[in-house]
N, C-alpha and C. Protein backbone atom coordinates (compact mmCIF):
# COMPACT_ATOMS: atom_id res chain seq x y z
N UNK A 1 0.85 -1.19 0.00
CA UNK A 1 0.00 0.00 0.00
C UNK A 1 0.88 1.24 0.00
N UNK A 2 0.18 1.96 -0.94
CA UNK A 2 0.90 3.57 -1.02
C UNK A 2 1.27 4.71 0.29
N UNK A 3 2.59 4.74 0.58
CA UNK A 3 2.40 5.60 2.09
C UNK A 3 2.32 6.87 1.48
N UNK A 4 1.84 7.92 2.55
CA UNK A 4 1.63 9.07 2.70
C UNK A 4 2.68 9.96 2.07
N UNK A 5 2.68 10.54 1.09
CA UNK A 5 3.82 11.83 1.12
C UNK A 5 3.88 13.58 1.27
N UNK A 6 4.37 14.20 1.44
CA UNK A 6 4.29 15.24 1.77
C UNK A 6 3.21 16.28 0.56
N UNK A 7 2.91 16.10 -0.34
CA UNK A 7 1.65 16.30 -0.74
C UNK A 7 0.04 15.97 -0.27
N UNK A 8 0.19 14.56 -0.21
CA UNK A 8 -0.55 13.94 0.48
C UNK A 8 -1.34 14.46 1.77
N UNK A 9 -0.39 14.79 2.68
CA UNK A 9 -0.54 14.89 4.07
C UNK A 9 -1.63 16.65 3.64
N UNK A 10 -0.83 17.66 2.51
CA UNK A 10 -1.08 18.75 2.42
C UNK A 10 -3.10 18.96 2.50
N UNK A 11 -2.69 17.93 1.17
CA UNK A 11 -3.92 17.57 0.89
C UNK A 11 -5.14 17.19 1.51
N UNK A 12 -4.49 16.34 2.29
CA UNK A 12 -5.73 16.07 3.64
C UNK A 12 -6.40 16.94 4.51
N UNK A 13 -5.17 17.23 4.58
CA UNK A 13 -5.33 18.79 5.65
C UNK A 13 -6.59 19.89 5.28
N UNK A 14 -6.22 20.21 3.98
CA UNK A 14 -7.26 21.04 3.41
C UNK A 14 -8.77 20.89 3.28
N UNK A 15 -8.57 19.06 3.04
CA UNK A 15 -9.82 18.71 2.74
C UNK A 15 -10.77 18.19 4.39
N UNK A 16 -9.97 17.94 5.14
CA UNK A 16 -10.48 18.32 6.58
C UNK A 16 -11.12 19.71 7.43
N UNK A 17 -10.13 20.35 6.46
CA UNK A 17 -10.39 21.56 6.91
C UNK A 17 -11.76 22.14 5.95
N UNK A 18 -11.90 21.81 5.23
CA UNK A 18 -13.34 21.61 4.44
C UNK A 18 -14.44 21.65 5.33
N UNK A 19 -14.55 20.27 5.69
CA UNK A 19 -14.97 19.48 6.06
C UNK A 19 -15.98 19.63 7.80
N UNK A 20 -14.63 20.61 8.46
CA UNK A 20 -14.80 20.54 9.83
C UNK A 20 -14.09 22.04 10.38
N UNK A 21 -14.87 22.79 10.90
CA UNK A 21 -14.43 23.91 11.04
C UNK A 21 -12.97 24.05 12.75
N UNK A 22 -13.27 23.22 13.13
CA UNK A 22 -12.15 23.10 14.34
C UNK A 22 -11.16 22.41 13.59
N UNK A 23 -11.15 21.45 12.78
CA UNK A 23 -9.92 21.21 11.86
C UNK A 23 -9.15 22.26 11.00
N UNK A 24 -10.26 23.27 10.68
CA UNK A 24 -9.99 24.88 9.22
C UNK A 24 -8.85 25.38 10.65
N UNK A 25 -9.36 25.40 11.79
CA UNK A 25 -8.75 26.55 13.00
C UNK A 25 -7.42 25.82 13.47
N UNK A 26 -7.38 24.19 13.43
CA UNK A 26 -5.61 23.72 13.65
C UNK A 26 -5.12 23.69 12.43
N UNK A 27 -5.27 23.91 11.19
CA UNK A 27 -4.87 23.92 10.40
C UNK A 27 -3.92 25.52 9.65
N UNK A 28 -4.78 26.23 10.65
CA UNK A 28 -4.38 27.40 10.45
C UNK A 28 -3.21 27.49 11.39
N UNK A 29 -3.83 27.24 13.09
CA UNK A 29 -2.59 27.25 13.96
C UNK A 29 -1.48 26.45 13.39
N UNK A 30 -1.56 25.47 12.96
CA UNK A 30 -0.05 24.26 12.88
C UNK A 30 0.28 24.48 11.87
N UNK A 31 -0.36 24.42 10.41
CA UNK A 31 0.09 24.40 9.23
C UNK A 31 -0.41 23.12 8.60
N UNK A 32 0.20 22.36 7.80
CA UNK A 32 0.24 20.55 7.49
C UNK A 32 0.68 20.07 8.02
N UNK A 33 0.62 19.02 8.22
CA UNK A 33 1.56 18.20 9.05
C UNK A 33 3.18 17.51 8.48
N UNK A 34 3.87 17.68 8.97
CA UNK A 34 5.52 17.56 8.89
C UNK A 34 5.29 16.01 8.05
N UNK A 35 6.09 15.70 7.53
CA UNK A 35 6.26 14.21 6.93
C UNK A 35 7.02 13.07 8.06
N UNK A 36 7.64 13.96 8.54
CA UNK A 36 8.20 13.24 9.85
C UNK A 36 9.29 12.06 9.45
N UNK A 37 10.16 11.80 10.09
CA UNK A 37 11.54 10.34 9.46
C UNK A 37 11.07 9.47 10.09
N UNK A 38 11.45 8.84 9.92
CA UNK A 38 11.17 7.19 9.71
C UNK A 38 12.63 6.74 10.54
N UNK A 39 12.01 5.68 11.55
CA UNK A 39 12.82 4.69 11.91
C UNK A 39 13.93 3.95 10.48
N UNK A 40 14.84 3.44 10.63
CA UNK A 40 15.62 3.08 9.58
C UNK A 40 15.15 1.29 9.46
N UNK A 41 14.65 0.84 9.93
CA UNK A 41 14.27 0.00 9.51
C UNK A 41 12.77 -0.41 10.49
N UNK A 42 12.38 -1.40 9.71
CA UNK A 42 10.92 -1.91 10.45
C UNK A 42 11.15 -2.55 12.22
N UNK A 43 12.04 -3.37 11.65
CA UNK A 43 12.41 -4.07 13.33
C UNK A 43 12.83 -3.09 14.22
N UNK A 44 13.95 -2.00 14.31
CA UNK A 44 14.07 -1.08 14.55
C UNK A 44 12.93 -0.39 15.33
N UNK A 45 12.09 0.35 14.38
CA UNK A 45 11.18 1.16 14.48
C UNK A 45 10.54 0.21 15.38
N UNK A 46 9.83 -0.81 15.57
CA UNK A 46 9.16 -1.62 16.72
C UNK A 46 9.96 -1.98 17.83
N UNK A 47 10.91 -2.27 17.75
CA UNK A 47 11.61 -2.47 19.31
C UNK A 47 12.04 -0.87 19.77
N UNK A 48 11.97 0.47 19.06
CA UNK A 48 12.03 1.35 19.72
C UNK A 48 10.44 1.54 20.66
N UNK A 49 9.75 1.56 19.47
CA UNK A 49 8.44 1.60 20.13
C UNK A 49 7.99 0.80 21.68
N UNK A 50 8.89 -0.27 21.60
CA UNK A 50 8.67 -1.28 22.92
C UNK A 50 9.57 0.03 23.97
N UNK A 51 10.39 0.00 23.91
CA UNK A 51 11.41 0.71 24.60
C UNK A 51 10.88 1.75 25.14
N UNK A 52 9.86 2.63 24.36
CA UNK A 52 9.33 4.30 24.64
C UNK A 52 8.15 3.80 25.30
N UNK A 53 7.52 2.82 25.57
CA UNK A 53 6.70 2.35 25.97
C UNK A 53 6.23 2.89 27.46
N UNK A 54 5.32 3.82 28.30
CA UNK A 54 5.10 4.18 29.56
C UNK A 54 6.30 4.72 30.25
N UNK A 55 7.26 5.26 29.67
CA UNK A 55 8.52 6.14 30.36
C UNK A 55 8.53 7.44 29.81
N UNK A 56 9.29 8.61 30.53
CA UNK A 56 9.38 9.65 29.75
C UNK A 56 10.29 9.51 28.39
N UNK A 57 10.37 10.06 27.78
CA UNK A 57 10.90 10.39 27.02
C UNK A 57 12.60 10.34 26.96
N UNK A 58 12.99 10.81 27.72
CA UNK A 58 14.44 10.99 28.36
C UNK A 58 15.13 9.73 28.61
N UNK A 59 13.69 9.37 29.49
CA UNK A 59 14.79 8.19 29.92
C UNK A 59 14.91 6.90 28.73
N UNK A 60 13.69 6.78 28.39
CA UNK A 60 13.64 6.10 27.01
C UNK A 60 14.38 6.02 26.06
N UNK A 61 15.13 7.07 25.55
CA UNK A 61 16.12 7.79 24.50
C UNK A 61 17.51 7.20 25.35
N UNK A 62 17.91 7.50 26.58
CA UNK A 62 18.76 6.80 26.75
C UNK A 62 18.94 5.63 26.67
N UNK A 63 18.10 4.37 27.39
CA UNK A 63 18.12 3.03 26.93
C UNK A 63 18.02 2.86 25.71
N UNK A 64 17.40 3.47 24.68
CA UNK A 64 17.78 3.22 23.51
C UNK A 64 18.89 3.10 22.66
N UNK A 65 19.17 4.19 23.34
CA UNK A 65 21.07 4.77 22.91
C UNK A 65 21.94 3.18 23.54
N UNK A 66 21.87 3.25 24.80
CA UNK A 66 22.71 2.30 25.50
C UNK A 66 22.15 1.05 24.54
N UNK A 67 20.92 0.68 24.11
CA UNK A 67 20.43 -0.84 23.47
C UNK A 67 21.10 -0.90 22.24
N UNK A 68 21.10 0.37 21.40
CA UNK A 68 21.99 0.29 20.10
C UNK A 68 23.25 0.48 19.92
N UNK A 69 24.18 0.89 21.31
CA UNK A 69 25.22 0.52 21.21
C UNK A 69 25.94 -0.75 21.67
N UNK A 70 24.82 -1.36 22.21
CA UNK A 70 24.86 -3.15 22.75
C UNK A 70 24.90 -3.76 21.76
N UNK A 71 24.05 -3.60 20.80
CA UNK A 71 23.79 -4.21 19.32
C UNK A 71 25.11 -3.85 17.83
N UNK A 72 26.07 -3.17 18.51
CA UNK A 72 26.83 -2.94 18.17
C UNK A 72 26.54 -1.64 16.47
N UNK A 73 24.93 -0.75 17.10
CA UNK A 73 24.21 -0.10 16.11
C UNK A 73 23.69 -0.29 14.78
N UNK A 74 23.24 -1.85 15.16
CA UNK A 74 22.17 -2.18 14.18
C UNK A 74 21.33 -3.23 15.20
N UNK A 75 20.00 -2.66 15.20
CA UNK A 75 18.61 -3.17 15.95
C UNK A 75 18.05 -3.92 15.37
N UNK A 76 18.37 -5.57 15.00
CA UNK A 76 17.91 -6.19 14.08
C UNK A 76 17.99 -7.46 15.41
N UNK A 77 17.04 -8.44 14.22
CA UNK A 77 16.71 -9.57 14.60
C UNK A 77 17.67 -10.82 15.71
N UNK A 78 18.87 -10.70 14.42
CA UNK A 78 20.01 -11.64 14.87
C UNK A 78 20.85 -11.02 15.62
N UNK A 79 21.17 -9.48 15.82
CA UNK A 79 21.81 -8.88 16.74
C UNK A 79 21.48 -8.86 18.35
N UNK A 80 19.87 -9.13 18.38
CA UNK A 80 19.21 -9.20 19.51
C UNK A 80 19.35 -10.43 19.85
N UNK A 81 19.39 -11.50 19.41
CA UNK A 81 18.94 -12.84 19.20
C UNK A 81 20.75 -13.37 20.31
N UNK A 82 21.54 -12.72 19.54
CA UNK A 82 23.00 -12.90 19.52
C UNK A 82 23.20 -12.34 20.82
N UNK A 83 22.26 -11.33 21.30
CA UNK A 83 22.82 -10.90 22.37
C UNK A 83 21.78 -10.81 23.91
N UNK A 84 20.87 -11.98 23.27
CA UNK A 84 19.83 -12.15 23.94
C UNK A 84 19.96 -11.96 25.91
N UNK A 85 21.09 -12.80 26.62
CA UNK A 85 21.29 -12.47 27.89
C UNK A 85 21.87 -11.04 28.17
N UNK A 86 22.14 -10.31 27.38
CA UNK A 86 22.65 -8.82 27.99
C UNK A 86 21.69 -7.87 27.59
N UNK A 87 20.46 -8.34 27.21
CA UNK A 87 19.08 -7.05 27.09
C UNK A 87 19.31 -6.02 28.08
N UNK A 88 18.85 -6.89 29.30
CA UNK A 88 18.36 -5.97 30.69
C UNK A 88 19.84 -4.85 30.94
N UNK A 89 21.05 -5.14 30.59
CA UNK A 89 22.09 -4.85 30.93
C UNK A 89 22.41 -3.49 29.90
N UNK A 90 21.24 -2.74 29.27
CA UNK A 90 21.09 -1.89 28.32
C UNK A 90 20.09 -0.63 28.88
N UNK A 91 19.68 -1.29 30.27
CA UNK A 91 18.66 -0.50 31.28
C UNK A 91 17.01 -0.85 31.02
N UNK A 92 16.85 -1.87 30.07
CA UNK A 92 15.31 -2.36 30.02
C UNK A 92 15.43 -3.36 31.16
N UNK A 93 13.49 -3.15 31.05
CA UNK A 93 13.19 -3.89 32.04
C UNK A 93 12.96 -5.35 31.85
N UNK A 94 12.49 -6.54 32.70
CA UNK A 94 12.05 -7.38 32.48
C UNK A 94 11.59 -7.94 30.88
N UNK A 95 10.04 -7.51 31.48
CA UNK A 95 9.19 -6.88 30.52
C UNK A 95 9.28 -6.78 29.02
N UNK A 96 9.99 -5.35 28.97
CA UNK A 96 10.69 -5.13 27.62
C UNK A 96 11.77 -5.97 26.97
N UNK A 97 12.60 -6.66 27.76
CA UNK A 97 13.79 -7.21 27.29
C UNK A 97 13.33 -8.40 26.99
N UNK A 98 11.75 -8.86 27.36
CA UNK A 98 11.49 -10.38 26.93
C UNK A 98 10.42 -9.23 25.43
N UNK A 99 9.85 -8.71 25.64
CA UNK A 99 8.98 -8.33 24.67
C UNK A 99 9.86 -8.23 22.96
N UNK A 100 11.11 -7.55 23.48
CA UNK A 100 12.30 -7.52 21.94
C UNK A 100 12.80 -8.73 21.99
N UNK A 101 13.19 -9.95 22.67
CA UNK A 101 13.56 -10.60 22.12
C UNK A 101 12.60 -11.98 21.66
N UNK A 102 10.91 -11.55 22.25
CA UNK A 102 10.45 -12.32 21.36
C UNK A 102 9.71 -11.73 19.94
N UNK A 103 10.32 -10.22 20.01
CA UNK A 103 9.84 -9.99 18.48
C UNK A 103 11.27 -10.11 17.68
N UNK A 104 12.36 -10.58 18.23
CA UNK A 104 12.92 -11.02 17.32
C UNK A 104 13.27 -12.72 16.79
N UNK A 105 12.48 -13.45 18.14
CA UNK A 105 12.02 -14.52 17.71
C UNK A 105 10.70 -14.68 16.50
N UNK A 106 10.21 -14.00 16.57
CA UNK A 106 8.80 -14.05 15.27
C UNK A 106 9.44 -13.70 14.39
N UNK A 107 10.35 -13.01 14.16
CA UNK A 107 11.24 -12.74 12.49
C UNK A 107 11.81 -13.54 12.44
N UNK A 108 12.94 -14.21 13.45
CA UNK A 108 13.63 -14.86 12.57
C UNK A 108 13.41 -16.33 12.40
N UNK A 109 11.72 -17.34 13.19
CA UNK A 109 11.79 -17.89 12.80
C UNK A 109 10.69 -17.61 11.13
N UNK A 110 10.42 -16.80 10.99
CA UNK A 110 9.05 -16.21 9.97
C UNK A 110 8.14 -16.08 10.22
N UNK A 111 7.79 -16.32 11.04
CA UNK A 111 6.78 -16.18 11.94
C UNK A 111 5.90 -14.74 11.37
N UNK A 112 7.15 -13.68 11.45
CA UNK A 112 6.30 -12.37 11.36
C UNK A 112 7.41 -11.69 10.22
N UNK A 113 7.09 -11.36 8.99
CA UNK A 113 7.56 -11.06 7.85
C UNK A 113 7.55 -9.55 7.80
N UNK A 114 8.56 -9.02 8.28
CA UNK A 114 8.55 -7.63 8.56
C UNK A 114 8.64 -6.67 6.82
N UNK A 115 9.57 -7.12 6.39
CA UNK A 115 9.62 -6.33 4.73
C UNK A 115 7.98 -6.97 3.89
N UNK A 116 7.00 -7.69 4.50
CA UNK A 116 5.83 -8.00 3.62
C UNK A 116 5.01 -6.73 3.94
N UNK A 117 5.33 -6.05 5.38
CA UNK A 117 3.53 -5.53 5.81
C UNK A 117 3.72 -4.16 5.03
N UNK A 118 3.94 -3.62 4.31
CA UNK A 118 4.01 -2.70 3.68
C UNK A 118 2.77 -3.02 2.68
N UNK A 119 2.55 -3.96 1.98
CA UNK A 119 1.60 -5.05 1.17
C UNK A 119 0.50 -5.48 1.29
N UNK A 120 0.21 -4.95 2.84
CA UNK A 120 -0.70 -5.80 3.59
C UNK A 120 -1.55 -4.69 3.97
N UNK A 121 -2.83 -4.85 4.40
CA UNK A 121 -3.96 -3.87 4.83
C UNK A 121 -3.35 -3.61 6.50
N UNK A 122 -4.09 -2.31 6.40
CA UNK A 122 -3.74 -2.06 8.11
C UNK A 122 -4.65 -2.97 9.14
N UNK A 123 -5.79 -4.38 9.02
CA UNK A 123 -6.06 -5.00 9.84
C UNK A 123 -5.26 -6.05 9.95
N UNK A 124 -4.56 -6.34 9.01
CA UNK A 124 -3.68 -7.39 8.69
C UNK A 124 -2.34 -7.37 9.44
N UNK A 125 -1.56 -5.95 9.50
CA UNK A 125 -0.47 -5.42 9.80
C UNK A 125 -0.68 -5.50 11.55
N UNK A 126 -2.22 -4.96 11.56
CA UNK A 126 -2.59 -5.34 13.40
C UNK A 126 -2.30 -6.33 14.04
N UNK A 127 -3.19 -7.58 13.34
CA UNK A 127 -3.34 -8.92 13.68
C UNK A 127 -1.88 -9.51 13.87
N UNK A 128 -1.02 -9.46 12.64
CA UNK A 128 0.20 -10.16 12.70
C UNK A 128 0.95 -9.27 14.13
N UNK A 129 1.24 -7.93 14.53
CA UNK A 129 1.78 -7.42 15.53
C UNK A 129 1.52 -7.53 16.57
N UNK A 130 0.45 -7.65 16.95
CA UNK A 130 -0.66 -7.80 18.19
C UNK A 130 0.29 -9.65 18.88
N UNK A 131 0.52 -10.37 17.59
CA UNK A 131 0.67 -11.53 18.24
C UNK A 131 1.93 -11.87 18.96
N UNK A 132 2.72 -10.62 19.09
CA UNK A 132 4.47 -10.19 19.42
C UNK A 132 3.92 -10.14 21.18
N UNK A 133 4.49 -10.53 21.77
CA UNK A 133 4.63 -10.12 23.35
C UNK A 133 4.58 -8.59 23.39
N UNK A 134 3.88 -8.08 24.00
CA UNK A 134 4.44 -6.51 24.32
C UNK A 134 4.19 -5.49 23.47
N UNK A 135 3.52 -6.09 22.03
CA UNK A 135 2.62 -5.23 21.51
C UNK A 135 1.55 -5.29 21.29
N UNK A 136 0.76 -4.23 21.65
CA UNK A 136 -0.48 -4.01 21.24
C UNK A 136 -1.08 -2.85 20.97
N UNK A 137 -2.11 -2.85 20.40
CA UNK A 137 -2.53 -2.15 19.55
C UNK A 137 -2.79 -0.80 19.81
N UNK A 138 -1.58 0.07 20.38
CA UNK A 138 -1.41 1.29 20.21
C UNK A 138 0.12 1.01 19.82
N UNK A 139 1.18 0.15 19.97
CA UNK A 139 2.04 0.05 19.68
C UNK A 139 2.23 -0.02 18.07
N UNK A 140 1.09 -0.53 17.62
CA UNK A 140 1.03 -1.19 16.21
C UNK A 140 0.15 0.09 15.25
N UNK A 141 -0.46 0.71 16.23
CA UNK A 141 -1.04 1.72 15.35
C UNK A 141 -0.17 3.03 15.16
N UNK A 142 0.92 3.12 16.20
CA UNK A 142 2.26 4.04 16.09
C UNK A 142 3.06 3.61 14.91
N UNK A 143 3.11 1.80 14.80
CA UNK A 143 4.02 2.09 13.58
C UNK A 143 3.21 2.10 12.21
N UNK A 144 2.37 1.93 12.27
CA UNK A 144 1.22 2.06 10.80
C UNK A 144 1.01 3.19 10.47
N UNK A 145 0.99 4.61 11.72
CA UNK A 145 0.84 5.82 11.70
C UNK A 145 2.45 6.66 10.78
N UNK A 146 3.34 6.01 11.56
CA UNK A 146 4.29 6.86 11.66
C UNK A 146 5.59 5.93 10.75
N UNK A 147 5.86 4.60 10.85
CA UNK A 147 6.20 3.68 10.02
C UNK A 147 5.92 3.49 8.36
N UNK A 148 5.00 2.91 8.37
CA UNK A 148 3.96 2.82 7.30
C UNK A 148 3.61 3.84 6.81
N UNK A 149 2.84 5.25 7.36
CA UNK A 149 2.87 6.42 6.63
C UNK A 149 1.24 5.92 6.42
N UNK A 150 0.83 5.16 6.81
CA UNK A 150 -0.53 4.97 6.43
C UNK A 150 -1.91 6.33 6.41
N UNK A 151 -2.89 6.42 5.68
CA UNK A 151 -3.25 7.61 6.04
C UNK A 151 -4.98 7.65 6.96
N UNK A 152 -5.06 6.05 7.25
CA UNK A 152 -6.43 6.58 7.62
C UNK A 152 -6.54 5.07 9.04
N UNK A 153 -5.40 6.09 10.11
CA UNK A 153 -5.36 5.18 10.99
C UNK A 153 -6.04 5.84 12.28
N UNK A 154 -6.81 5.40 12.90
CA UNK A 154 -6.88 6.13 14.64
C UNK A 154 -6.97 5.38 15.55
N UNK A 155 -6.09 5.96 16.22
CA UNK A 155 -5.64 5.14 18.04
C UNK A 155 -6.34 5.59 18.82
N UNK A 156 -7.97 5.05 18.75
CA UNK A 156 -8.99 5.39 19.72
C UNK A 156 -8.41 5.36 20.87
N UNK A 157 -7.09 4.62 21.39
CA UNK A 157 -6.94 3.78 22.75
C UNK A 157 -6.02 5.09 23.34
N UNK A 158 -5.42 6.03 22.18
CA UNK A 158 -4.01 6.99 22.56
C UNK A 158 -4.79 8.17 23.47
N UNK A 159 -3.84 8.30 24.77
CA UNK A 159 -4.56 9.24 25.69
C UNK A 159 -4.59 10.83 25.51
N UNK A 160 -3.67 11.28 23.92
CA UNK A 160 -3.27 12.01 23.41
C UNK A 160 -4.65 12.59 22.69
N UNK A 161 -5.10 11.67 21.75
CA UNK A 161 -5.84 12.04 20.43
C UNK A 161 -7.51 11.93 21.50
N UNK A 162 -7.22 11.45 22.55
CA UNK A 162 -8.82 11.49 23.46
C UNK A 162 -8.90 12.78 24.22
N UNK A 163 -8.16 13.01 24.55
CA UNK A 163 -7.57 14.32 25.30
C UNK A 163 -7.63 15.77 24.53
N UNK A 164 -6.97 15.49 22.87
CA UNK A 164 -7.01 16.78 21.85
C UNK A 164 -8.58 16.61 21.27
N UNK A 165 -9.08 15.61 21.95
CA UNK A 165 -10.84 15.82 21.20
C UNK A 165 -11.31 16.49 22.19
N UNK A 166 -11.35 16.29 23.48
CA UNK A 166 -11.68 16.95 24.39
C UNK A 166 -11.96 18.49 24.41
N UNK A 167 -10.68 18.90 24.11
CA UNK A 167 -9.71 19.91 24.24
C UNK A 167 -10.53 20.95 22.77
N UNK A 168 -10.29 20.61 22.01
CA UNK A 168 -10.70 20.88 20.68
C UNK A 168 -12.03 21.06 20.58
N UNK A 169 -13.07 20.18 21.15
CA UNK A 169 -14.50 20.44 20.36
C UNK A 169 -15.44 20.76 21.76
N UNK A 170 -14.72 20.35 22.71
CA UNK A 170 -15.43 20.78 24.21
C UNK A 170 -15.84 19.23 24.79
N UNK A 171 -16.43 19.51 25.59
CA UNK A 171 -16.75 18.27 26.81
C UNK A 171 -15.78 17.21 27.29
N UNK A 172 -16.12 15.99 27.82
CA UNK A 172 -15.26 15.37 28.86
C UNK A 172 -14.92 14.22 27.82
N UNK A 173 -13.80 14.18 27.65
CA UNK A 173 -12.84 12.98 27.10
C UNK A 173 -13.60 11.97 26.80
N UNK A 174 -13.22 11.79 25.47
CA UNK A 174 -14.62 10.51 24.95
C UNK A 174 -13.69 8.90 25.42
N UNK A 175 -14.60 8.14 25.32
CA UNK A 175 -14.33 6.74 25.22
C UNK A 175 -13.84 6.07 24.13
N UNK A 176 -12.93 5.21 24.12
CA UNK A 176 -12.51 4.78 22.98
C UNK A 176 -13.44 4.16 21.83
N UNK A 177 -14.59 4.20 22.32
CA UNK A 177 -15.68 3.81 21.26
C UNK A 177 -16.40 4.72 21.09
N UNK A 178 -16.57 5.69 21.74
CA UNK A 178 -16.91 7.29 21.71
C UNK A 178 -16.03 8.15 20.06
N UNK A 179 -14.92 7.67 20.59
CA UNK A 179 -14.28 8.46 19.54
C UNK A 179 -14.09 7.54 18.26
N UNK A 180 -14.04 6.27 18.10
CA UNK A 180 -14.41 5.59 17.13
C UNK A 180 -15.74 5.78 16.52
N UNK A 181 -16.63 6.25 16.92
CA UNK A 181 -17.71 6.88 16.13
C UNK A 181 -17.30 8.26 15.50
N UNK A 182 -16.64 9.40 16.74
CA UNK A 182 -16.08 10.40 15.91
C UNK A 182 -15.48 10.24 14.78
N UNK A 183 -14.51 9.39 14.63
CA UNK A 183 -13.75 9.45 13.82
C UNK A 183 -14.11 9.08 12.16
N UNK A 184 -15.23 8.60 12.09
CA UNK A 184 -16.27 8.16 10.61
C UNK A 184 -16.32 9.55 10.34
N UNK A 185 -16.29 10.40 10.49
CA UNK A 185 -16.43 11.73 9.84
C UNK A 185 -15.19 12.18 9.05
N UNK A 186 -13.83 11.43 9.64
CA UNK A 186 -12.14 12.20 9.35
C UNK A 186 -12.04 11.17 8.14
N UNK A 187 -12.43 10.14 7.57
CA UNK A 187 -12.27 8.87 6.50
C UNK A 187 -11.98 9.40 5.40
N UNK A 188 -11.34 9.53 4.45
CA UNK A 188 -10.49 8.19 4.76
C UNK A 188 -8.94 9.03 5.49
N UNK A 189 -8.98 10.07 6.20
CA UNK A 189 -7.64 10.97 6.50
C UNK A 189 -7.43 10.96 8.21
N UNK A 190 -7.51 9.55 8.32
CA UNK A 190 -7.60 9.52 10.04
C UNK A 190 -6.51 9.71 10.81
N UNK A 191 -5.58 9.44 10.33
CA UNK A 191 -4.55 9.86 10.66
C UNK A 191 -4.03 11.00 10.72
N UNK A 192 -4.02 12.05 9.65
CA UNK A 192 -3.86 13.16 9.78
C UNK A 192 -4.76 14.11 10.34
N UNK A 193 -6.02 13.68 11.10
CA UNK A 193 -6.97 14.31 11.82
C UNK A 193 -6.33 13.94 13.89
N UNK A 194 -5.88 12.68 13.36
CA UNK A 194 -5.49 12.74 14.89
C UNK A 194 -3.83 13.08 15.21
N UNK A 195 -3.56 13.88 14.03
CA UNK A 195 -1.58 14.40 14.41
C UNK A 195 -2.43 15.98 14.69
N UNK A 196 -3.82 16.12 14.12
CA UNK A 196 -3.90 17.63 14.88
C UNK A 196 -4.74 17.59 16.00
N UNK A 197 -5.21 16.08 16.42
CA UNK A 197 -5.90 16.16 17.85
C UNK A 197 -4.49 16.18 19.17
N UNK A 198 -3.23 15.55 18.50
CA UNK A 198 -2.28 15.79 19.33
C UNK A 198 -2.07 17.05 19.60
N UNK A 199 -2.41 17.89 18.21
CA UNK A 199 -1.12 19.25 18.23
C UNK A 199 -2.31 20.08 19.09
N UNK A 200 -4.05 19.72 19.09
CA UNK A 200 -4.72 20.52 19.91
C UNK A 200 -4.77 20.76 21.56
N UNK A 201 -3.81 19.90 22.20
CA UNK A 201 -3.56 19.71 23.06
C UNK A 201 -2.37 20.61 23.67
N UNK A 202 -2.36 21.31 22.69
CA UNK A 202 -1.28 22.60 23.17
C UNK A 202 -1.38 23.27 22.58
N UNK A 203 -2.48 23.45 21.91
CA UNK A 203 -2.88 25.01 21.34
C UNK A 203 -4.51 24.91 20.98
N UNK A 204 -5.78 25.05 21.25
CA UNK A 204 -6.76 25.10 20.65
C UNK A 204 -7.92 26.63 19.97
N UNK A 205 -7.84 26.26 18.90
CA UNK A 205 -8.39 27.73 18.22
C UNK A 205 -9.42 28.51 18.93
């Protein structure tokens, strides 16, 4: 499937802003939305995601740093695999250090075909990730969002995009099935409706 490109994203924007007059007003505040980089590879990009997982930011970025210089700076399958007893010794926890090395057990026995999901629908890309230890489906909709480039994803579950609805259109923080009804209105540009429910969360028109 075709990812998102910086036209693309422009495009959406506008036509949201069509569409929905609190979208016309972040659209004005933010602009389009950035194209944003990309993890350097798929495996990568998901065992960071494990890593950023319920920590700040800070501290996250460091274990990361310390995990990819364990890996000798490449975050791949057999590097993890190879260096499976010195996870925790990178500052992850338990937890995490079993969660990456059984997503690098699903690659490398095939289990989970990381260069296919590009090919694959975003329920498909769910299902196969969901079945990794330690991810779920906000983990998997971060990399479909931001990975993948996909354009019509929403993380009913993200406390971010429940919070910038809040924030944005008035009343008390919807439910994740609350806002899964909202979101039939943003189709097929769901994604780029919820990078400005983030950005409404620190600025609303």
């Amino acid at each position: 499937m075709k990812p998102l490109e910086p036209d693309d994203y422009a495009r959406a924007a506008r036509t949201l802003a069509r569409r929905d007059p609190v979208m016309k007003g972040l659209l004005g505040l933010h602009g389009p939305p950035p194209l944003g980089k990309k993890v350097r590879t798929h495996f990568a990009s998901l065992a960071r995601s494990i890593v950023y997982q319920q920590v700040s930011g800070k501290s996250a970025a460091a274990t990361w740093r310390k995990l990819t210089n364990l890996l000798g700076g490449r975050v791949a399958a057999d590097t993890v695999l190879a260096h499976a007893d010195e996870l925790r010794s990178a500052g992850l926890s338990g937890n995490k250090a079993a969660s990456i090395l059984d997503l690098a057990v699903h690659v490398d026995r095939g289990d989970l075909a990381l260069n296919g999901l590009s090919r694959r629908s975003d329920d498909d890309v769910l299902e196969r990730l969901v079945a990794v230890r330690g991810i779920g489906p906000w983990t998997a909709h971060m990399f479909l969002l931001f990975q993948l480039r996909r354009p019509d994803v929403w993380p009913t579950g993200d406390y971010g995009v429940r919070k910038g609805w809040s924030m944005a259109y008035g009343g008390e923080m919807p439910s994740p099935g609350q806002l899964e009804e909202h979101g039939e209105a943003f189709r097929p540009w769901r994604s780029v409706a919820a990078w400005y429910l983030w950005r409404a969360t620190e600025a609303v028109p």
